[in-house]
N, C-alpha and C. Protein backbone atom coordinates (compact mmCIF):
# COMPACT_ATOMS: atom_id res chain seq x y z
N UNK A 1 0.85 -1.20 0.00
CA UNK A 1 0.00 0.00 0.00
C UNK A 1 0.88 1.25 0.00
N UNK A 2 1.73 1.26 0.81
CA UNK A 2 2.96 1.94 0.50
C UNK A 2 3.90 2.34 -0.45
N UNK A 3 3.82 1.35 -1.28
CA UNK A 3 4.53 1.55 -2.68
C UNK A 3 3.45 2.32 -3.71
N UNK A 4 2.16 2.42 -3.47
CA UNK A 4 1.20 2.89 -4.47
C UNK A 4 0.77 4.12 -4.11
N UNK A 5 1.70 5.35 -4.04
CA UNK A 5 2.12 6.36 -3.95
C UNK A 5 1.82 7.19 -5.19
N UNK A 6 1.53 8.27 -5.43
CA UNK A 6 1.68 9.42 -6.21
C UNK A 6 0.51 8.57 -7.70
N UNK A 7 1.14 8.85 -8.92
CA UNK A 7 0.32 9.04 -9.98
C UNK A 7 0.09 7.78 -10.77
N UNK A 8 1.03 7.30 -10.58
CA UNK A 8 0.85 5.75 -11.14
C UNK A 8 0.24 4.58 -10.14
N UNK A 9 -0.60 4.67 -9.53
CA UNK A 9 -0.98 4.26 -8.80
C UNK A 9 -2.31 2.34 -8.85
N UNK A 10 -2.98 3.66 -10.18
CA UNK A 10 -3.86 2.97 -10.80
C UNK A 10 -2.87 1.56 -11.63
N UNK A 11 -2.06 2.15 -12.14
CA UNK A 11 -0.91 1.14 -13.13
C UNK A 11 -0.23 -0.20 -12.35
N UNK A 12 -0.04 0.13 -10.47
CA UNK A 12 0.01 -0.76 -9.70
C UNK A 12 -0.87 -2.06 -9.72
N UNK A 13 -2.18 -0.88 -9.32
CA UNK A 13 -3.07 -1.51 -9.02
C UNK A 13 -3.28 -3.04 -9.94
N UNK A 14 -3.87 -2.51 -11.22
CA UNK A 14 -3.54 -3.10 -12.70
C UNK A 14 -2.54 -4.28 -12.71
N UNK A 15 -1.62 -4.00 -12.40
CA UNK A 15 -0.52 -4.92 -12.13
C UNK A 15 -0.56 -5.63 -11.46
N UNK A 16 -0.89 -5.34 -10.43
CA UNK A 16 -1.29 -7.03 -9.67
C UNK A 16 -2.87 -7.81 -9.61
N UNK A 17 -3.97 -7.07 -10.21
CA UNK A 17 -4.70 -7.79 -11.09
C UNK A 17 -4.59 -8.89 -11.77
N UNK A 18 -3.42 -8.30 -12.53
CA UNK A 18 -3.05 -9.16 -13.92
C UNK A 18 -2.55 -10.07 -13.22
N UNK A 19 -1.76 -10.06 -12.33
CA UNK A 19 -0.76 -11.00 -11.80
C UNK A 19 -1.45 -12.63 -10.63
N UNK A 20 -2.89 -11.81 -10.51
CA UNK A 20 -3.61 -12.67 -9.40
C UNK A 20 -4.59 -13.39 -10.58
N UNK A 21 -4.92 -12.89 -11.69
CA UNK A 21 -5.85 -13.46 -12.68
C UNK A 21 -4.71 -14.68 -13.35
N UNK A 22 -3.12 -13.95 -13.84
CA UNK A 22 -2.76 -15.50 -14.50
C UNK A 22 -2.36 -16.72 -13.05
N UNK A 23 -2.47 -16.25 -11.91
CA UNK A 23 -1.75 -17.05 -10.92
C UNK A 23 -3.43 -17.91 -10.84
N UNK A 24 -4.00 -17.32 -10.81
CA UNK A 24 -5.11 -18.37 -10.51
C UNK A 24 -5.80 -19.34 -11.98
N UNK A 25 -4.84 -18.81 -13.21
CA UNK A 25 -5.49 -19.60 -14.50
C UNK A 25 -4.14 -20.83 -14.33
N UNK A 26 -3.03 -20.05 -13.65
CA UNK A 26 -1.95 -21.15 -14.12
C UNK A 26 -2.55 -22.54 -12.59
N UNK A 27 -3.03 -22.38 -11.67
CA UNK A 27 -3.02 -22.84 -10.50
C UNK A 27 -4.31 -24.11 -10.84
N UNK A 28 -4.90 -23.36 -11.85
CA UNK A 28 -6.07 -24.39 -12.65
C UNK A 28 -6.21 -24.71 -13.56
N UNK A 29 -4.77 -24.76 -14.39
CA UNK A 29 -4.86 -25.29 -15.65
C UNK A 29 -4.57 -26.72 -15.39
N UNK A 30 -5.40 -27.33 -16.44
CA UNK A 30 -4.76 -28.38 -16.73
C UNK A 30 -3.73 -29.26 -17.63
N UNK A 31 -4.25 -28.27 -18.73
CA UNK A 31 -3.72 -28.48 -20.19
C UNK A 31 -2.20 -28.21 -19.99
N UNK A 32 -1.36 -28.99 -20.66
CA UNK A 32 0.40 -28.62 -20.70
C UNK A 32 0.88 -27.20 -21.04
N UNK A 33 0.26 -26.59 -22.49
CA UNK A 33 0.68 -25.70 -22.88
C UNK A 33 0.16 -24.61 -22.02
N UNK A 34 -1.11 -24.17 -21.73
CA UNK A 34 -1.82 -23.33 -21.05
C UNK A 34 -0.96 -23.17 -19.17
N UNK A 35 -0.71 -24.38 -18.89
CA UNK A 35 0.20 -24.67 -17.85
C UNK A 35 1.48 -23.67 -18.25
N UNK A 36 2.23 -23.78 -18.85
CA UNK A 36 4.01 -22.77 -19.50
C UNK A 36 2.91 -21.73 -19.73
N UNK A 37 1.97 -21.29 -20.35
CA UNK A 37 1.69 -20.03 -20.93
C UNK A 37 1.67 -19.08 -19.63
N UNK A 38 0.58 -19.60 -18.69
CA UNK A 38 0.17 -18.93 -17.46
C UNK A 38 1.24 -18.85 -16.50
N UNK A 39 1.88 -19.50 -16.74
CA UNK A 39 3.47 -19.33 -16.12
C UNK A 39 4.28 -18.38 -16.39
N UNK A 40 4.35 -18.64 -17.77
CA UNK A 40 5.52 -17.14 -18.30
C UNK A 40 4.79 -15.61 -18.00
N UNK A 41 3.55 -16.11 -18.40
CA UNK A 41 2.88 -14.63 -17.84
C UNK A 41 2.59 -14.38 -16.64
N UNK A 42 2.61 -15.20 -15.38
CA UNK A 42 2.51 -14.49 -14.57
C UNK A 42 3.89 -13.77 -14.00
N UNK A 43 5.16 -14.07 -15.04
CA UNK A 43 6.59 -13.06 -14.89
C UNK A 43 6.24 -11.72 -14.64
N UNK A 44 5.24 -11.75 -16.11
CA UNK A 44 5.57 -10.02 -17.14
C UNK A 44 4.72 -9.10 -15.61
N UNK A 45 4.01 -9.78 -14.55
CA UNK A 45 4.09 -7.79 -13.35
C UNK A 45 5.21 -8.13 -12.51
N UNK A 46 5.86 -8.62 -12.36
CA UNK A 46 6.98 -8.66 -11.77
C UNK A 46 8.34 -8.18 -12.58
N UNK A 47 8.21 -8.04 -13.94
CA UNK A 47 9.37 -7.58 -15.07
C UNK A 47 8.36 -6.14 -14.49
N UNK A 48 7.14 -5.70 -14.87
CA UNK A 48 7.52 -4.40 -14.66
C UNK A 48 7.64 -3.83 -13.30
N UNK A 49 7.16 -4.56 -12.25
CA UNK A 49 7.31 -4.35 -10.79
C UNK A 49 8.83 -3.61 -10.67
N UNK A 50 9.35 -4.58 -11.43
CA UNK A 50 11.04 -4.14 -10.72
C UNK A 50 11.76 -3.29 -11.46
N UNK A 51 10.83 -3.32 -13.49
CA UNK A 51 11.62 -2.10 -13.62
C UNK A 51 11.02 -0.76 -14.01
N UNK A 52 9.71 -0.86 -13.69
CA UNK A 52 9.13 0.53 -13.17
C UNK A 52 9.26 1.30 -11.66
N UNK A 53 8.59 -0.01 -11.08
CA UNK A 53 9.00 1.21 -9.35
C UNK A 53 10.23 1.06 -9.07
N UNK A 54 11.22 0.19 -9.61
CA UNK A 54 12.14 -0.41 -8.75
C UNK A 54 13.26 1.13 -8.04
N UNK A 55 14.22 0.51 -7.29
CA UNK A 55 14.46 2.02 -6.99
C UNK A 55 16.41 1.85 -7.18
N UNK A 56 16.59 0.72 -7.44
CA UNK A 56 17.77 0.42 -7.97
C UNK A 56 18.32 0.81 -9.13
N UNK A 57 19.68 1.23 -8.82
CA UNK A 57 20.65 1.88 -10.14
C UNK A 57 20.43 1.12 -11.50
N UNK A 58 21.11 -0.20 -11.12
CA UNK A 58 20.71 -1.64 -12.33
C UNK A 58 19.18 -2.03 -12.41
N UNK A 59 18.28 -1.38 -12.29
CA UNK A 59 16.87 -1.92 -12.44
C UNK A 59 16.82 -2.83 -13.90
N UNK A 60 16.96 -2.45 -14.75
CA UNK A 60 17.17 -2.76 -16.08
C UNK A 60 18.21 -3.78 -16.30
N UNK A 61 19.05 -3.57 -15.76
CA UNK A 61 20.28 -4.90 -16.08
C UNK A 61 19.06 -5.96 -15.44
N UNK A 62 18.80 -5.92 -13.82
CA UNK A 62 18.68 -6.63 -12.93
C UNK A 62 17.17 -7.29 -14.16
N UNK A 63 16.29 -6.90 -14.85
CA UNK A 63 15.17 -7.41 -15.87
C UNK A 63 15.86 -8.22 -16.75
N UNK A 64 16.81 -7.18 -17.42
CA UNK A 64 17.53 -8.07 -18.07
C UNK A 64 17.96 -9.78 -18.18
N UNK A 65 18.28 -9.46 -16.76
CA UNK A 65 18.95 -10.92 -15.99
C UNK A 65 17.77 -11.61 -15.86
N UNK A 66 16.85 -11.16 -15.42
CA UNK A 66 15.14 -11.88 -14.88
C UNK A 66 14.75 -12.70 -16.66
N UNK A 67 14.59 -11.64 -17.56
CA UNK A 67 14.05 -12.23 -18.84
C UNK A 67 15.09 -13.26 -19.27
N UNK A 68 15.96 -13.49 -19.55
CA UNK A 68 17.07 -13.90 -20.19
C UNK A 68 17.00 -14.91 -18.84
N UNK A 69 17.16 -15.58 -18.15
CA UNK A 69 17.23 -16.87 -17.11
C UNK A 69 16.08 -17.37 -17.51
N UNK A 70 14.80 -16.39 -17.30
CA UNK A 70 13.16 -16.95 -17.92
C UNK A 70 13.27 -17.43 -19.45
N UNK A 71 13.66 -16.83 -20.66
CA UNK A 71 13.61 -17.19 -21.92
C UNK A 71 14.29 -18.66 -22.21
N UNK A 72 15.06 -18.68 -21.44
CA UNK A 72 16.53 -19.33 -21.95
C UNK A 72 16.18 -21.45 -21.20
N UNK A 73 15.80 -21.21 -19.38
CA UNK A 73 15.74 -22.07 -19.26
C UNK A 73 14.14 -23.02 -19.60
N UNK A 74 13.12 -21.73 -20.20
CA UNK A 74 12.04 -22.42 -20.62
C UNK A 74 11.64 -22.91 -21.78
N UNK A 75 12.78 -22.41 -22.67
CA UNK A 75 12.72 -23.46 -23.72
C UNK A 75 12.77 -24.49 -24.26
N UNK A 76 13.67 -25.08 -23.58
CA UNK A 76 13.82 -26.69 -23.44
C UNK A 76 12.17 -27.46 -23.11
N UNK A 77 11.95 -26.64 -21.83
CA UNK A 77 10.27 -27.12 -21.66
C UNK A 77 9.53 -27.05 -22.72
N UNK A 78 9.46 -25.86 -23.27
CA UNK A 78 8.84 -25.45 -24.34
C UNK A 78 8.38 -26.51 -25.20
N UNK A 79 9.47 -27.15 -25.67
CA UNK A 79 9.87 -27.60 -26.71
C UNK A 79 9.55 -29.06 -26.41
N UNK A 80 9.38 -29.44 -25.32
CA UNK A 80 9.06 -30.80 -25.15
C UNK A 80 7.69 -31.20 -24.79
N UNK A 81 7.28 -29.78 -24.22
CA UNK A 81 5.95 -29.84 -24.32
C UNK A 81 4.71 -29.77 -25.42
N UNK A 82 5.86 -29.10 -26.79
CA UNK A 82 5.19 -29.62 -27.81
C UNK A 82 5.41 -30.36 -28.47
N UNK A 83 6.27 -31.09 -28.24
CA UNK A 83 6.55 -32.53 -28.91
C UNK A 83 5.29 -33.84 -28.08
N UNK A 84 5.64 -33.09 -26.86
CA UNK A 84 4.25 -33.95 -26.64
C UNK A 84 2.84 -34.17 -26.64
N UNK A 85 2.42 -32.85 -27.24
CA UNK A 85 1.34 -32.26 -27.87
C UNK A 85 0.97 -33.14 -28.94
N UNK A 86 2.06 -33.24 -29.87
CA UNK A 86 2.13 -34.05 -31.04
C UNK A 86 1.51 -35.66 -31.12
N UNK A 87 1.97 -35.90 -29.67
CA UNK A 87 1.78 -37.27 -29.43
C UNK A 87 -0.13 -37.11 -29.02
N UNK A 88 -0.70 -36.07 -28.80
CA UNK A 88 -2.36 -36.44 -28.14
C UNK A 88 -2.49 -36.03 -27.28
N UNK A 89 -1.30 -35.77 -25.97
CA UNK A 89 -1.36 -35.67 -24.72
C UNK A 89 -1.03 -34.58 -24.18
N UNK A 90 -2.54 -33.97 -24.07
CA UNK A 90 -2.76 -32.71 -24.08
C UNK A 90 -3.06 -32.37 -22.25
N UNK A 91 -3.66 -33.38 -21.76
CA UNK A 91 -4.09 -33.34 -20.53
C UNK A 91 -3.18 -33.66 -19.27
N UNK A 92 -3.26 -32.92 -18.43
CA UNK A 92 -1.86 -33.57 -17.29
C UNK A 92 -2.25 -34.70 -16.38
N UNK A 93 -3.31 -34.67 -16.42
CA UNK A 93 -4.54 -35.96 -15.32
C UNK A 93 -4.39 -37.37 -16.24
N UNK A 94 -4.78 -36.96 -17.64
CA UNK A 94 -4.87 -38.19 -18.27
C UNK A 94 -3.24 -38.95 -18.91
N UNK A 95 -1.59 -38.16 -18.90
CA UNK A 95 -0.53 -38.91 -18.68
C UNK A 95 -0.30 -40.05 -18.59
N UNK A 96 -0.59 -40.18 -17.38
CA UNK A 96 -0.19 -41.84 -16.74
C UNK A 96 -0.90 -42.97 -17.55
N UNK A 97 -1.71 -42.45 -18.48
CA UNK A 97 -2.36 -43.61 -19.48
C UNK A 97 -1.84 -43.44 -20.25
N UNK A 98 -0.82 -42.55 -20.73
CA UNK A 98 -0.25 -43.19 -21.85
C UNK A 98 0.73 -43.66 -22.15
N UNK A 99 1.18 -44.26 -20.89
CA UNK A 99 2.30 -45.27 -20.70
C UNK A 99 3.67 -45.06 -21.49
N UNK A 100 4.29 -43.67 -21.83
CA UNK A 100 5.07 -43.07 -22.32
C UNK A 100 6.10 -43.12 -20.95
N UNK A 101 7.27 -43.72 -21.36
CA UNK A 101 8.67 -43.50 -20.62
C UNK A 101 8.89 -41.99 -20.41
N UNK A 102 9.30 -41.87 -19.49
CA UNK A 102 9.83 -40.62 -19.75
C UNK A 102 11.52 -40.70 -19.13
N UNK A 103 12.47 -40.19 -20.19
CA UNK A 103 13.95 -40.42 -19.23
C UNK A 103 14.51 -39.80 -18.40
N UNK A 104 14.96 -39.59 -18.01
CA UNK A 104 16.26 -38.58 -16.66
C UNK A 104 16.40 -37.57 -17.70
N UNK A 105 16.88 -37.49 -18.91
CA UNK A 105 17.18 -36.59 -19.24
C UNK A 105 15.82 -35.53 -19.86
N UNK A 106 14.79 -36.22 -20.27
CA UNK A 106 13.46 -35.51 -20.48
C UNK A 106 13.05 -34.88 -19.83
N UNK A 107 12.87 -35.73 -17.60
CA UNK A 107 12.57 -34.81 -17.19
C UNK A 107 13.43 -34.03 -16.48
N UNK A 108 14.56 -33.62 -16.98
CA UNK A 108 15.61 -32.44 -16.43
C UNK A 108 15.48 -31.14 -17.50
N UNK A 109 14.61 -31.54 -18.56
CA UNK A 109 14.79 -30.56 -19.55
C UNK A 109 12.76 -30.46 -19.42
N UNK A 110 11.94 -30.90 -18.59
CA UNK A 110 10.59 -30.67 -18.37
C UNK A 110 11.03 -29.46 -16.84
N UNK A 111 11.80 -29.37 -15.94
CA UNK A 111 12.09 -29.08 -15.06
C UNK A 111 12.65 -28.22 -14.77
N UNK A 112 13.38 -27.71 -15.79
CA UNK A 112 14.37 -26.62 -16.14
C UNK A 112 14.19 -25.22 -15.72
N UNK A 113 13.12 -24.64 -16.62
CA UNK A 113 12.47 -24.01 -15.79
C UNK A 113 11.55 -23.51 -14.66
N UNK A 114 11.73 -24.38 -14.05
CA UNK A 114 10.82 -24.80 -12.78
C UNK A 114 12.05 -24.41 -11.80
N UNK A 115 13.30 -25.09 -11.84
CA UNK A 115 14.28 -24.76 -11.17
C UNK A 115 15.00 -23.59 -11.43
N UNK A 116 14.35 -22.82 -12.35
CA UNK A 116 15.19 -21.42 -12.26
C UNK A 116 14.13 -20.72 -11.45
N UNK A 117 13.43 -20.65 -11.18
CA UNK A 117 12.35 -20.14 -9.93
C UNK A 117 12.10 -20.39 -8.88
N UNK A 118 12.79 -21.66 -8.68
CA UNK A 118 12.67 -22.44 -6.99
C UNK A 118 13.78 -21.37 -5.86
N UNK A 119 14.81 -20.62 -6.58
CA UNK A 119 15.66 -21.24 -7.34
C UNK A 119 16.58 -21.86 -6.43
N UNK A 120 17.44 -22.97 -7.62
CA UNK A 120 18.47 -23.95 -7.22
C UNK A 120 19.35 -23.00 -7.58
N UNK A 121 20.80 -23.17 -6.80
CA UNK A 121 22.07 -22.82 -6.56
C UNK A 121 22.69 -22.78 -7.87
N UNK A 122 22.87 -21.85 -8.69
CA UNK A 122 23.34 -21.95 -10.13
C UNK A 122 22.90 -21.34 -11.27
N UNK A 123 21.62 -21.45 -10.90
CA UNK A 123 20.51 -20.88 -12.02
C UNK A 123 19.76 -19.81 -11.41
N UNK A 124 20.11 -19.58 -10.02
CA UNK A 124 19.54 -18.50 -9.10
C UNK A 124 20.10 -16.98 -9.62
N UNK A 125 21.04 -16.39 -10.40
CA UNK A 125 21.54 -15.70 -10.44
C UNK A 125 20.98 -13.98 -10.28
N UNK A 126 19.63 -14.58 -11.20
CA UNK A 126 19.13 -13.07 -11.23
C UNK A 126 18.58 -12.69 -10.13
N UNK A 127 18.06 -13.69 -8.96
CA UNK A 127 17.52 -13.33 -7.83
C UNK A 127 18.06 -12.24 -6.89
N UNK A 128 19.52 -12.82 -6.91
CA UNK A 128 20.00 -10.79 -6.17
C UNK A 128 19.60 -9.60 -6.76
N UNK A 129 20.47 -10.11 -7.71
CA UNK A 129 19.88 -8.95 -8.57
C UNK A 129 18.24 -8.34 -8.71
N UNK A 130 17.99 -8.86 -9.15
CA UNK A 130 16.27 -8.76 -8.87
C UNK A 130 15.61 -8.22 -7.46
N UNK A 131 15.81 -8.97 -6.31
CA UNK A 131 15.24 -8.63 -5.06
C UNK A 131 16.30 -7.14 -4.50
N UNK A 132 17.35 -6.73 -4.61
CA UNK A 132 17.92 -5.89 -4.60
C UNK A 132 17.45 -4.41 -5.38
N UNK A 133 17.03 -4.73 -6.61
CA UNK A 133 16.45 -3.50 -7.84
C UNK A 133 14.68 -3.21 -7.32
N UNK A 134 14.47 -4.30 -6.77
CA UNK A 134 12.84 -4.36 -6.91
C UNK A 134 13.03 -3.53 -5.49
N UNK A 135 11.13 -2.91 -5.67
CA UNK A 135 10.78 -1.82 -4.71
C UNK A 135 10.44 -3.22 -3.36
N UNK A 136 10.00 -2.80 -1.89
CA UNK A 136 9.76 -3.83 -1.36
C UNK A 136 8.72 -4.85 -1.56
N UNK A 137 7.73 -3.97 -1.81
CA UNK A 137 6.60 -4.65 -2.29
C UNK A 137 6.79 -5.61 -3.49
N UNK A 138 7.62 -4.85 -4.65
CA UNK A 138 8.13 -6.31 -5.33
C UNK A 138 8.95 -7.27 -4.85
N UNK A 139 10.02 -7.03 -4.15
CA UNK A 139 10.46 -7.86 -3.39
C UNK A 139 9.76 -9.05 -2.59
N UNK A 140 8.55 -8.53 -2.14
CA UNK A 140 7.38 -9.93 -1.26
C UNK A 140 6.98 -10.48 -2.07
N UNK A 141 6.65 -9.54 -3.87
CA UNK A 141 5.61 -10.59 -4.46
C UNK A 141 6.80 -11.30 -4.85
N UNK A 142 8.25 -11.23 -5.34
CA UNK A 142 8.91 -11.88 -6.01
C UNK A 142 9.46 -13.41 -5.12
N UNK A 143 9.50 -12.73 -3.60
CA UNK A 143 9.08 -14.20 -3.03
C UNK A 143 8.20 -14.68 -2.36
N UNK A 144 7.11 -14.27 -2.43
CA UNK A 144 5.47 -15.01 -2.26
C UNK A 144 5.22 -15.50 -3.17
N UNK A 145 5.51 -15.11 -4.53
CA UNK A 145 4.64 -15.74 -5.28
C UNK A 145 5.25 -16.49 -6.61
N UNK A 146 6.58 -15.86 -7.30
CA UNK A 146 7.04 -16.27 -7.97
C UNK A 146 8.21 -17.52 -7.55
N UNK A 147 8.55 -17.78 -6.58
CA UNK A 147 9.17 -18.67 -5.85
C UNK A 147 8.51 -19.78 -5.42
N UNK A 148 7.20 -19.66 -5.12
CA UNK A 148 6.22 -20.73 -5.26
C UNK A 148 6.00 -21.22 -6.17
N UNK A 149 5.36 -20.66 -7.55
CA UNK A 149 5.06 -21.09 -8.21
C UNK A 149 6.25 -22.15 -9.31
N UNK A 150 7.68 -22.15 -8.97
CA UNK A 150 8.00 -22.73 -9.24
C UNK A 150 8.11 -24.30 -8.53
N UNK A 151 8.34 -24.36 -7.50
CA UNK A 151 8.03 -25.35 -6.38
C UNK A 151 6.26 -26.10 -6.84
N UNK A 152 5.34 -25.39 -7.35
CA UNK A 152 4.35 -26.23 -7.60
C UNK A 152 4.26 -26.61 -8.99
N UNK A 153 5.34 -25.81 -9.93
CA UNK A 153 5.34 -26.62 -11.26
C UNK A 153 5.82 -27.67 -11.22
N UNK A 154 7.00 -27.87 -10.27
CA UNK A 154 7.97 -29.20 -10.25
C UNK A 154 7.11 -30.30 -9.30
N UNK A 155 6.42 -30.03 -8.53
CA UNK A 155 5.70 -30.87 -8.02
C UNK A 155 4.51 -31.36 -9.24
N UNK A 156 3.59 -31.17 -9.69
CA UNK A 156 3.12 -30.94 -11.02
C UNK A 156 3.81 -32.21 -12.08
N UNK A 157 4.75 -32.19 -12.21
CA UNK A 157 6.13 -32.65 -12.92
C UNK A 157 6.26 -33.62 -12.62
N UNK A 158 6.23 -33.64 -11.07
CA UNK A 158 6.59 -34.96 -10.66
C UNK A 158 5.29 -36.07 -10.51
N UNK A 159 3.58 -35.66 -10.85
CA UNK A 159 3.15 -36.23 -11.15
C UNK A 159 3.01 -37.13 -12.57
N UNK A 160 3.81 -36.31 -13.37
CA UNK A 160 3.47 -36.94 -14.69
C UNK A 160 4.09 -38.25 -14.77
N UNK A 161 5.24 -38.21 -13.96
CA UNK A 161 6.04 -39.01 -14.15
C UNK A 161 5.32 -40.60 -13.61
N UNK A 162 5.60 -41.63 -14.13
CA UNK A 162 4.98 -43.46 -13.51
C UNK A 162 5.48 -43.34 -12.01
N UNK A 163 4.90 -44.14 -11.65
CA UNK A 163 5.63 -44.48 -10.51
C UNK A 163 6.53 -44.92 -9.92
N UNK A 164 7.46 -45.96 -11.18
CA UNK A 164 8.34 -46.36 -11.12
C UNK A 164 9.55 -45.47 -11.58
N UNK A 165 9.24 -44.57 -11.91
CA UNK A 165 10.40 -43.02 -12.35
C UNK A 165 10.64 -42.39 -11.27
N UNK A 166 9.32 -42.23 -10.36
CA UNK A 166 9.94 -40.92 -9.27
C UNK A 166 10.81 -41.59 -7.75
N UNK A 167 11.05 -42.43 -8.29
CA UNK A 167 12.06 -42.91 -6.86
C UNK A 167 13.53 -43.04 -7.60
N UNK A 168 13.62 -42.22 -8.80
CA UNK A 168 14.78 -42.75 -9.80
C UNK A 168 16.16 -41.84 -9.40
N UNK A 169 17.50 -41.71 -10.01
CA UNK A 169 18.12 -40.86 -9.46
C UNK A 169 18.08 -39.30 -9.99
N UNK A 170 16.89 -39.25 -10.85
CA UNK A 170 16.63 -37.93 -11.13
C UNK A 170 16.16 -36.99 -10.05
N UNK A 171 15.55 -37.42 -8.93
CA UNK A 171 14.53 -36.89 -8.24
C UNK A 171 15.62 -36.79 -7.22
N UNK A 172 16.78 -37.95 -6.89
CA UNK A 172 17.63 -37.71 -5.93
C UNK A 172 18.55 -36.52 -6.39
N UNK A 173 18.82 -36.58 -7.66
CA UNK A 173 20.03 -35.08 -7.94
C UNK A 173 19.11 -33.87 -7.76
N UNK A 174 17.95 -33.82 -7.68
CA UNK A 174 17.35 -32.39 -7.49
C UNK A 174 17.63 -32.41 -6.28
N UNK A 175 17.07 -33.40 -5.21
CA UNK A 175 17.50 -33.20 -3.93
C UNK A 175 19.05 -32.85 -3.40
N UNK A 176 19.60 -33.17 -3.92
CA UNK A 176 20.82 -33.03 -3.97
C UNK A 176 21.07 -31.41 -4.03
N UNK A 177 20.71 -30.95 -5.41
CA UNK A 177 21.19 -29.61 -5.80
C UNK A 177 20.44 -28.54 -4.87
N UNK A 178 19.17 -29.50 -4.01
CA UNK A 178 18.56 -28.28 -3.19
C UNK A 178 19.61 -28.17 -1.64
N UNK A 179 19.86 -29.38 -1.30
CA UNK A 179 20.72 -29.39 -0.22
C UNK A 179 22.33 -28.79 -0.50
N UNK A 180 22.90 -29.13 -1.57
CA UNK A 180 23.98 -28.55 -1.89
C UNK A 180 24.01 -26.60 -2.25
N UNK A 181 23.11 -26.19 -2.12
CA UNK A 181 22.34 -25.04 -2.75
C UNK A 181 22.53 -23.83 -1.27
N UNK A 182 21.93 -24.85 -0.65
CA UNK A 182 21.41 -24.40 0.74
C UNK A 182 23.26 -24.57 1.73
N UNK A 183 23.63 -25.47 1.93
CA UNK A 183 25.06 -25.03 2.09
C UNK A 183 26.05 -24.02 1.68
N UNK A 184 26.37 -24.23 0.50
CA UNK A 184 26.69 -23.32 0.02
C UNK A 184 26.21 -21.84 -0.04
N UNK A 185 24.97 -21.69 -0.12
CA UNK A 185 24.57 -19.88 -0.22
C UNK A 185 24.47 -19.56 1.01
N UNK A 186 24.94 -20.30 2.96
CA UNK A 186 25.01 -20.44 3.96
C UNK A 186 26.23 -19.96 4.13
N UNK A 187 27.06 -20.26 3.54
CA UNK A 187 28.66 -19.99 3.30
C UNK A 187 28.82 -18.26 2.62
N UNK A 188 28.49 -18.23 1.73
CA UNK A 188 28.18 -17.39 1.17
C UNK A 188 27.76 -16.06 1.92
N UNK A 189 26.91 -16.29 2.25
CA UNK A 189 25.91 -15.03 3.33
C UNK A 189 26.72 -14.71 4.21
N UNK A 190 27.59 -15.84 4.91
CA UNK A 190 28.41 -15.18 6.05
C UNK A 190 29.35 -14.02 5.42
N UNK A 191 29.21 -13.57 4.01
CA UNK A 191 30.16 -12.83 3.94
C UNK A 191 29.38 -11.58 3.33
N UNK A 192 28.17 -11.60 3.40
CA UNK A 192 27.43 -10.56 2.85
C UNK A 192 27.47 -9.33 3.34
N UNK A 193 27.42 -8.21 2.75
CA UNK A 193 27.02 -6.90 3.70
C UNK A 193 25.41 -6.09 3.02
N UNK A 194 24.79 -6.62 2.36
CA UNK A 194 23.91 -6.34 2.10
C UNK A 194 22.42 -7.18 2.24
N UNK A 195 21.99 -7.00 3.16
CA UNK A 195 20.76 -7.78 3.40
C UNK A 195 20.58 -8.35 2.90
N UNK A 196 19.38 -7.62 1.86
CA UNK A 196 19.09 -7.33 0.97
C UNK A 196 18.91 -8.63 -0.37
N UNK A 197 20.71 -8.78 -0.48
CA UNK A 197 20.52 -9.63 -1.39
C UNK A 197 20.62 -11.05 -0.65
């Protein structure tokens, strides 16, 4: 309420409209593609969150970094999600009937972007950047809401998969990269001087 100050106010407002309408289409989609669509869009009020109010020097680099991690690791998804389009399997409920393998390496490239939003230790990059440029209020939504929503795509993900896949060592290297993630940026922090990031 604080951040919605002076003349642009209404443009806030607007903005997180938009942002609560795709969070609740992506939260009920079912369909694969509509699933990535409502996803990527619920980015674009958080791209302008941080580089309209933001109050940081790099606001713009710090988008920069946000679009370009978003473009880059969701293509792979992209791309497999329409290959599997191709195949009929349009529905995320109806999957498991179609008795399609899926490999370690399929679903690391279904996941991809899922883990640049959780984020894992590596692919996290723009997050300083980002929570640093953004006003506070973007700062909460960027971790209320966009940090979640990656955590429930990969969960999501991990339904598609048989049953005999998700005990595989794919599911252990994510665990892995979350615990190795969490050490390390522990290490890290002890040397921080900025909150912040």
């Amino acid at each position: 309420i604080i951040m919605m100050e002076g003349n642009r106010m209404n443009y806030m407002m607007m903005s997180f409209y938009f942002s609560m309408l795709f969070l609740v289409l992506f939260f009920g989609s079912d369909d694969l593609l509509n699933f990535l669509v409502f996803f990527e869009l619920s980015m674009l009020p958080i791209f302008l969150l941080i580089g309209w109010w933001g109050k940081g020097k790099e606001r713009m680099f710090s988008n920069y970094y946000f679009f370009l991690y978003t473009l880059v690791t969701s293509l792979p998804m992209f791309m497999l999600i329409l290959k599997t389009m191709t195949l009929g399997m349009e529905s995320m409920t109806l999957y498991n009937y179609y008795n399609l393998k899926i490999t370690w390496f399929m679903f690391l490239l279904l996941v991809l972007g899922f883990l640049t939003k959780l984020p894992i230790y590596g692919l996290h990059i723009w997050l300083p950047k980002a929570h640093v440029d953004a006003p506070v209020g973007g700062s909460m939504v960027l971790a209320g809401i966009l940090l979640k929503i990656g955590g429930f795509g990969m969960m999501r993900c991990f339904m598609l998969m048989g049953e005999e896949v998700k005990m595989t060592y794919s599911v252990f290297f994510i665990m892995f990269l979350g615990v190795w993630g969490l050490m390390f940026t522990g290490v890290v922090c002890l040397r921080l001087t900025d909150f912040k990031v």
